[in-house]
Each structure stands twice: as C-alpha cells, then as structure tokens.
Protein backbone atom coordinates (compact mmCIF):
# COMPACT_ATOMS: atom_id res chain seq x y z
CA UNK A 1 33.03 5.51 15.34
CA UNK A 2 32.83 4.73 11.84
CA UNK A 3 31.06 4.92 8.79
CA UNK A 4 30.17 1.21 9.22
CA UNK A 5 28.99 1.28 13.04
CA UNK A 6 27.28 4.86 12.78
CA UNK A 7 24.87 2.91 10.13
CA UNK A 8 24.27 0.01 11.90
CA UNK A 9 23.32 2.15 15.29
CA UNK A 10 20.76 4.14 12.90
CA UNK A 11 19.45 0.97 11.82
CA UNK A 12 18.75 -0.31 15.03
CA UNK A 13 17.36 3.24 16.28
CA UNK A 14 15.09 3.09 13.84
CA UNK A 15 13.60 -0.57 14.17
CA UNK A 16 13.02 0.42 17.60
CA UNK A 17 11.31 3.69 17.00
CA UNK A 18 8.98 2.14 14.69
CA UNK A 19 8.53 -0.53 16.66
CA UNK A 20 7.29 1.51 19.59
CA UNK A 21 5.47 3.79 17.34
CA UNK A 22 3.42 0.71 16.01
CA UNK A 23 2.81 -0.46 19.55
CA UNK A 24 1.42 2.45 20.58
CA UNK A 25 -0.48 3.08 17.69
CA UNK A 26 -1.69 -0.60 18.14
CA UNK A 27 -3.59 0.28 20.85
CA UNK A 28 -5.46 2.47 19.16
CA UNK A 29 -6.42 1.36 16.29
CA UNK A 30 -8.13 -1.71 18.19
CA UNK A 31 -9.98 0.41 20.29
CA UNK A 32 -11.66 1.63 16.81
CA UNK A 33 -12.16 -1.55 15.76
CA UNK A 34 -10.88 -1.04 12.10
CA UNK A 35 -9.50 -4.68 11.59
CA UNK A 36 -10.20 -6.87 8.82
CA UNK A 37 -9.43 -9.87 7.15
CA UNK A 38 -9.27 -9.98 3.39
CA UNK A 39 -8.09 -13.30 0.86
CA UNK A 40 -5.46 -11.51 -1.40
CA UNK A 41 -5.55 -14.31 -4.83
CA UNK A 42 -2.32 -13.14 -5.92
CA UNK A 43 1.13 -11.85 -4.56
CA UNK A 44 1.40 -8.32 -4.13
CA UNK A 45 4.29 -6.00 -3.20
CA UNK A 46 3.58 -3.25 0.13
CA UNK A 47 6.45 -0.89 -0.57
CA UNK A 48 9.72 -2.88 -1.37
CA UNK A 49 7.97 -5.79 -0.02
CA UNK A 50 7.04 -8.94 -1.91
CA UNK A 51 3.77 -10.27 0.11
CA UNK A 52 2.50 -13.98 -1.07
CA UNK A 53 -0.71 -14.46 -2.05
CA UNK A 54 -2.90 -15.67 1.01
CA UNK A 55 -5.15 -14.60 4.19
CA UNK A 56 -4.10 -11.47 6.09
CA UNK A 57 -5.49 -9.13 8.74
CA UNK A 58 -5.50 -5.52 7.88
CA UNK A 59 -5.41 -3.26 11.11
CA UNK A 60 -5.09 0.80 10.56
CA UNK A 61 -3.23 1.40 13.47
CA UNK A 62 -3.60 5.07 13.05
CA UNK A 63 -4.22 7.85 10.21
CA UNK A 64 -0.36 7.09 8.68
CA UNK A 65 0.09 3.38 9.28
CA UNK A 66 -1.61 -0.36 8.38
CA UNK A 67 -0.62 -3.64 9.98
CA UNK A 68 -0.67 -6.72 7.62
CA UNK A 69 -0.47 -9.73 8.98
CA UNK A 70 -0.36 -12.78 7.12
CA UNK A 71 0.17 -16.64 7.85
CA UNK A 72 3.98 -16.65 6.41
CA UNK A 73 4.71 -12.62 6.56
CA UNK A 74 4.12 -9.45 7.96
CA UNK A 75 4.75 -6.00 7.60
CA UNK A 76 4.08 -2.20 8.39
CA UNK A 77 2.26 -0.03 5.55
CA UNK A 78 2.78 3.91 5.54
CA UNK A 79 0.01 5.65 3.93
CA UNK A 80 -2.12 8.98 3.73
CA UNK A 81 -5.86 9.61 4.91
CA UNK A 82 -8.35 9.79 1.86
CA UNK A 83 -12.06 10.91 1.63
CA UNK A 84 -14.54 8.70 0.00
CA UNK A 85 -17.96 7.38 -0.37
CA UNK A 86 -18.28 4.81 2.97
CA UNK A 87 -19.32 1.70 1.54
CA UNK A 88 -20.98 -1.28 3.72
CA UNK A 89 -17.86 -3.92 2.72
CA UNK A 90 -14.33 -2.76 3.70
CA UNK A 91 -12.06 -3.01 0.75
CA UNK A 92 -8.24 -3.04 -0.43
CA UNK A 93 -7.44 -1.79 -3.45
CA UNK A 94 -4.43 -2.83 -5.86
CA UNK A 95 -2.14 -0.77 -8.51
CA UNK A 96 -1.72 -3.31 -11.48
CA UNK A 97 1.60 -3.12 -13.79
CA UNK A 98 2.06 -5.62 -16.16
CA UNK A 99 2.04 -8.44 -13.66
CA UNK A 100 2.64 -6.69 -10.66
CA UNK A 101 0.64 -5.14 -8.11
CA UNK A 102 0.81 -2.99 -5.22
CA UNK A 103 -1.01 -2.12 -2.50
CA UNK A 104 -2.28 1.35 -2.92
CA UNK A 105 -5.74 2.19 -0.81
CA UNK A 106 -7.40 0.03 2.43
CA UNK A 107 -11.08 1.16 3.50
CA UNK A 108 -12.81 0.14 6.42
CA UNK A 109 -16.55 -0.86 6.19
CA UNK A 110 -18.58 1.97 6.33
CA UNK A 111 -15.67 4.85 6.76
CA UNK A 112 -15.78 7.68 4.23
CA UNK A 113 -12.15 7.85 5.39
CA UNK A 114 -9.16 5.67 3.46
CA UNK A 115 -5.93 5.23 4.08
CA UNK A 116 -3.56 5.84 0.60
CA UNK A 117 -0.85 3.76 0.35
CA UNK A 118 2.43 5.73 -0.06
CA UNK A 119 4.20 4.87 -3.20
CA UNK A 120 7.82 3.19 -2.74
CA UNK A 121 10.42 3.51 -4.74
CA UNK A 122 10.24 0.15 -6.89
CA UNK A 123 6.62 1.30 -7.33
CA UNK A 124 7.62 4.65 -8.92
CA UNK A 125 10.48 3.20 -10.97
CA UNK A 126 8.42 0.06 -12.12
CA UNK A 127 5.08 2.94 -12.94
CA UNK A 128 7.87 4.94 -15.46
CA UNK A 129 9.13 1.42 -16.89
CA UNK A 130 5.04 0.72 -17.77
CA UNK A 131 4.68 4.59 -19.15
CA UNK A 132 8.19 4.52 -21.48
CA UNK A 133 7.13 0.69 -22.65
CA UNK A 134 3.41 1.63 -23.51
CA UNK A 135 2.50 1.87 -27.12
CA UNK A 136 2.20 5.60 -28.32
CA UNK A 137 -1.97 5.66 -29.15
CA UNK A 138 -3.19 5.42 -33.09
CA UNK A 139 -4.41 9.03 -34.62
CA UNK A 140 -6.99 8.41 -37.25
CA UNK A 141 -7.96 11.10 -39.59
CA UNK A 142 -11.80 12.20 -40.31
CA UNK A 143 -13.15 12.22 -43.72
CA UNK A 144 -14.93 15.27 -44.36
CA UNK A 145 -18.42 14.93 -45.26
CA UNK A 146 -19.81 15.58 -48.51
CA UNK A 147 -22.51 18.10 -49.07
C-alpha cells in the first residue's frame, strides 16, 4: 500500500468512527433532553469550520460532543464539561477576534454543567495574531503630592 492509499483508508476509518460515535451518543443526549435552538446574527467558525449566520439546533450529545445543525450546514463540536451557575435560559457563548468569532461554551437551561468548546488550531493561531497586533498599554507617571 502506499503513502497515498494508507491516508485515504484512515480518512475513511475515521468518518466512520465518528460517525457511529455520534449516533450512539445521539441517543443519549435526546433522552436528556438538552436540545436547543438558538438565532446566531453573525457567522461564526466551530473549529476550522466557517458556520453562516442563521437558525441552528444545538444538541449535547454527550459530555465531549455538540451537534449543530443548521438550515445550509452542519457539523460536530468537541468540547470539555464546565461548572457554572445554572441559569433559567440556555446560552452559547462566542470568542470575539477582530471580526471573528468562535464558538467557545453551550449551556443548557438550568444545568450548572457546560460544555467548553475545544480550541482549533485557526483559533489558537488567529488568538496569537490578536495578542502580537495589540497595542502595548500607556504607563502614566504620578505626580507626587505636595505637602
């Protein structure tokens, strides 16, 4: 085999082992009920993603993965449990850069646990490009106070 068919057969091994991970997971995460539908106003990226701006339904599947579904596009969100505050409203929550955002947290209505986004890599790389670009802050010295 070579180097060209040994990648393609991982790529399809994989598809299909995340594919029958999110099935089974599926079934779980409806029997919890933690779907949701949210109106995003602007485009977003969910790792290397681009997602349009639009309706989608946000199902945690299970502790490690979110399903977005949207009219025109879907995809499969890895992420991290988080403790918090349970609030009444479920809520998504967005990493701003520039004009960019990412999806970084997803709460269900009245769950003190999150699910935490997991950074991709054009996340991390665009986060350094916004750190080296910002503006060093101003010092400003005190004048000492006569007596």
């Amino acid at each position: 085999m070579n180097a060209k068919s040994t990648s393609k057969l991982r790529t399809y091994l994989l598809a299909y082992v995340l594919g029958a991970v999110a099935m089974v997971s599926a079934s779980n995460g409806f029997a919890q009920g933690n779907e949701m539908r949210v109106n995003v106003p602007f485009a977003f990226h969910n790792g290397s993603q681009r997602m349009p701006a639009g309706v989608y339904t946000v199902s945690i599947e299970s502790t490690h993965l979110i399903l977005l579904r949207g009219s025109s596009r879907s995809s499969i969100v890895s992420t991290n449990p988080e403790i918090g505050k349970p609030s009444a409203k479920g809520k998504l929550v967005f990493q701003r850069y520039g004009d960019q955002y990412f999806l970084r947290e997803v709460w269900a209505a009245n769950s003190e646990t999150g699910q935490k986004c997991v950074k991709s890599k054009q996340e991390r790389e665009v986060e350094i490009a916004q750190s080296k670009a910002a503006q060093p802050g101003a010092e400003l010295a005190l004048n000492q106070v006569s007596r």
